[in-house]
C-alpha atoms as a PDB file:
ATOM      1  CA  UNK A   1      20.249 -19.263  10.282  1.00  0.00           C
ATOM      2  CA  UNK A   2      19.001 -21.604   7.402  1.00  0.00           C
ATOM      3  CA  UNK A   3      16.777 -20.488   4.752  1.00  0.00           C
ATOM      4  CA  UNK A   4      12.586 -21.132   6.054  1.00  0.00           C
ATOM      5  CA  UNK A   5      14.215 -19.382   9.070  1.00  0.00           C
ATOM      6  CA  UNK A   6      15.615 -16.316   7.299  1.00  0.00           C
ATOM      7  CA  UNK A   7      11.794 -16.417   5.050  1.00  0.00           C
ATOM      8  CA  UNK A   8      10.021 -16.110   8.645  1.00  0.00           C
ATOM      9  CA  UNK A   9      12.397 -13.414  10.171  1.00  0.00           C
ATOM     10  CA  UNK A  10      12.641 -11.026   7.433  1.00  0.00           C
ATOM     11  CA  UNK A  11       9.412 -12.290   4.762  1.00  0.00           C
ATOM     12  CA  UNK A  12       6.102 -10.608   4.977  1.00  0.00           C
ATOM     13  CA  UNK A  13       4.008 -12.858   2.965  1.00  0.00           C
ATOM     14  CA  UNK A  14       3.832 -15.374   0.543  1.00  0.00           C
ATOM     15  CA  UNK A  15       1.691 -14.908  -2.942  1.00  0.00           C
ATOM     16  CA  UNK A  16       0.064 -17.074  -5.101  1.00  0.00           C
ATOM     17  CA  UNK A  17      -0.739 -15.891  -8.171  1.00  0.00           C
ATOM     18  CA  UNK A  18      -4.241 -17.823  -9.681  1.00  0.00           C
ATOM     19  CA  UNK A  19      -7.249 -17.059 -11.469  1.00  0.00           C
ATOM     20  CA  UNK A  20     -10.882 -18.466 -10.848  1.00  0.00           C
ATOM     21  CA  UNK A  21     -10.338 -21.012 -13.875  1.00  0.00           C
ATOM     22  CA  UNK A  22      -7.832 -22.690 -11.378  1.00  0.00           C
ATOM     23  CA  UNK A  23     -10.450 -23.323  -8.260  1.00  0.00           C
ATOM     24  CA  UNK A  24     -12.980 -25.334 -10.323  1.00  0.00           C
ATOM     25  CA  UNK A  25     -13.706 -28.994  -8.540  1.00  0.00           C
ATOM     26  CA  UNK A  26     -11.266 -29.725  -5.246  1.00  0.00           C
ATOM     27  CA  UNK A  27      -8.660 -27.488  -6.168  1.00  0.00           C
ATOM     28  CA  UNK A  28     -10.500 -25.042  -3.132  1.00  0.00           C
ATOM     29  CA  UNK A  29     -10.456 -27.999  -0.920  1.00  0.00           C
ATOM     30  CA  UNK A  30      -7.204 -29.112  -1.382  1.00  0.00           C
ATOM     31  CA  UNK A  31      -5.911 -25.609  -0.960  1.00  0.00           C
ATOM     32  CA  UNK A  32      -7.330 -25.700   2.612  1.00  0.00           C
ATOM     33  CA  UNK A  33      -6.251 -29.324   3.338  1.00  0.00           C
ATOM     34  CA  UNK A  34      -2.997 -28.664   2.402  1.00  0.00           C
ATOM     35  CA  UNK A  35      -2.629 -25.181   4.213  1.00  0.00           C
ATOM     36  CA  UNK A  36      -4.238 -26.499   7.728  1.00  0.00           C
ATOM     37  CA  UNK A  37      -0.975 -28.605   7.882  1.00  0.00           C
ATOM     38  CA  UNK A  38       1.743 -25.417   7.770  1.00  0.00           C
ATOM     39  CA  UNK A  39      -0.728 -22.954   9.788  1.00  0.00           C
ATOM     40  CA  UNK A  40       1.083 -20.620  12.181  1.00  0.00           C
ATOM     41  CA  UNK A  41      -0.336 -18.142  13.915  1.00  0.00           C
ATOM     42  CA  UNK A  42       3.318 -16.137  13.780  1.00  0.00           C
ATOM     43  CA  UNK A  43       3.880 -17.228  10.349  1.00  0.00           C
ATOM     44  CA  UNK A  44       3.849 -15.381   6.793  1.00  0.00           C
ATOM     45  CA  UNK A  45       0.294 -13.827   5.982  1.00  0.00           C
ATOM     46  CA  UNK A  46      -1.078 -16.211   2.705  1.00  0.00           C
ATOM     47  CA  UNK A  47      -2.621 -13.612  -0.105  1.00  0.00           C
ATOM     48  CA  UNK A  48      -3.951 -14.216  -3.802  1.00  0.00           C
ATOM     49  CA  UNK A  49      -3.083 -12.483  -6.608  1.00  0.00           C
ATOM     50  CA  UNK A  50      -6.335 -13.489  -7.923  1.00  0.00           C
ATOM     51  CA  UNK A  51      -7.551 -12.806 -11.769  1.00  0.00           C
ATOM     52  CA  UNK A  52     -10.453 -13.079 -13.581  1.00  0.00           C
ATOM     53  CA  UNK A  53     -11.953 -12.105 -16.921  1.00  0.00           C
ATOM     54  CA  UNK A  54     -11.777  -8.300 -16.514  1.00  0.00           C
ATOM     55  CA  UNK A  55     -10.525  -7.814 -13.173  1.00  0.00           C
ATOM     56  CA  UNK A  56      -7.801  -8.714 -10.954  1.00  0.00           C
ATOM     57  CA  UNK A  57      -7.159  -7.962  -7.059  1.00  0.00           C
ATOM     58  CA  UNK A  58      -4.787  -9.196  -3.846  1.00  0.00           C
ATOM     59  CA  UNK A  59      -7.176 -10.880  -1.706  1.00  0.00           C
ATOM     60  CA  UNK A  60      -5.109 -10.939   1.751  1.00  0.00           C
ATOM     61  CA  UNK A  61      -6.540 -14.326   3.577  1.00  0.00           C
ATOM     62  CA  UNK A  62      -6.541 -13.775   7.543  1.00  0.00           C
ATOM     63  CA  UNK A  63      -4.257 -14.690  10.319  1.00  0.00           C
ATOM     64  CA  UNK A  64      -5.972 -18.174  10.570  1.00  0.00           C
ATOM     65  CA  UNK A  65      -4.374 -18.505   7.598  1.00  0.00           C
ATOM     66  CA  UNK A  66      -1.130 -17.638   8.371  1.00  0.00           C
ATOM     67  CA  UNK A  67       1.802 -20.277   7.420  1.00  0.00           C
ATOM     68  CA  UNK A  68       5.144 -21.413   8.139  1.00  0.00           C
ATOM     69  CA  UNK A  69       7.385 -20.617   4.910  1.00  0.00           C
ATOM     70  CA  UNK A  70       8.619 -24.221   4.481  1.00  0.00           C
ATOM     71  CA  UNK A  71      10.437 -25.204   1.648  1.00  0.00           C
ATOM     72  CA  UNK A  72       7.681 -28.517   1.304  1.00  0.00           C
ATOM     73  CA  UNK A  73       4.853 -25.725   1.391  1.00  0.00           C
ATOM     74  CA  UNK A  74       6.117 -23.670  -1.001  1.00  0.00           C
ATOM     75  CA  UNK A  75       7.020 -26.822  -3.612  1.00  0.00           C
ATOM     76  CA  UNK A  76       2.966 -28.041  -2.752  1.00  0.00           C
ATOM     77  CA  UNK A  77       1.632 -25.074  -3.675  1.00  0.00           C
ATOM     78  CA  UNK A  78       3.738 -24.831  -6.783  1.00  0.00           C
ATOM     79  CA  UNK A  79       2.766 -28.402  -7.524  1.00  0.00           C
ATOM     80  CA  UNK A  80      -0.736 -27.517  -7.422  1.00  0.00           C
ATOM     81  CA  UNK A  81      -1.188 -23.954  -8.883  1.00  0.00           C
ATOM     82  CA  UNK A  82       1.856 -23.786 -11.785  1.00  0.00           C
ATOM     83  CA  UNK A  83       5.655 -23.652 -11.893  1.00  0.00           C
ATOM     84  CA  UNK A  84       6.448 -19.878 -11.149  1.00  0.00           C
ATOM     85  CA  UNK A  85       3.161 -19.122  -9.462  1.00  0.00           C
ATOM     86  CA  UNK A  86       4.362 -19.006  -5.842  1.00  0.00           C
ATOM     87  CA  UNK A  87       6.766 -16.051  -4.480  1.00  0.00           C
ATOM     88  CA  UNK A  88       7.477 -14.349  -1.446  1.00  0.00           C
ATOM     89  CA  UNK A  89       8.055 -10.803  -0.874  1.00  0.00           C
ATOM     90  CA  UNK A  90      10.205  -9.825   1.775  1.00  0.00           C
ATOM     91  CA  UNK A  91       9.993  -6.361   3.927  1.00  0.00           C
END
């Protein structure tokens, strides 16, 4: 068993941690552009750990939203949100 394959058995999801500051002008559209390309319908669920001002909450995204826990999608989303944003919790 490699590693994305151990991530899919035993991982539950994968979190990004962001705040609204980091969706202002494509960031929202590359998000989506880059996620359509890794979507798995018996993949890891996708949820924010999203902050703002005075508030913060785990927005869970659906099951169309589901991804394959690839080592390239979890480097992308690093790449485009910040070093140490992206982690996955296991069961």
């Amino acid at each position: 068993i490699n590693i994305p394959q151990a991530r899919a058995q035993y991982a539950q999801a994968i979190k990004v941690r962001c705040s609204h500051t980091d969706f202002k002008g494509r960031k929202l559209q590359q998000l989506s552009k880059l996620l359509s390309g890794y979507t798995n319908q018996q993949g890891l669920q996708l949820a924010l750990d999203f902050s703002m001002d005075e508030a913060r909450g785990l927005i869970n995204l659906g099951d169309s939203w589901r991804v394959d826990a690839s080592d390239d999608l979890l480097i992308a989303l690093q790449e485009l949100f910040a070093e140490g944003a992206v982690s996955i919790h296991y069961l």
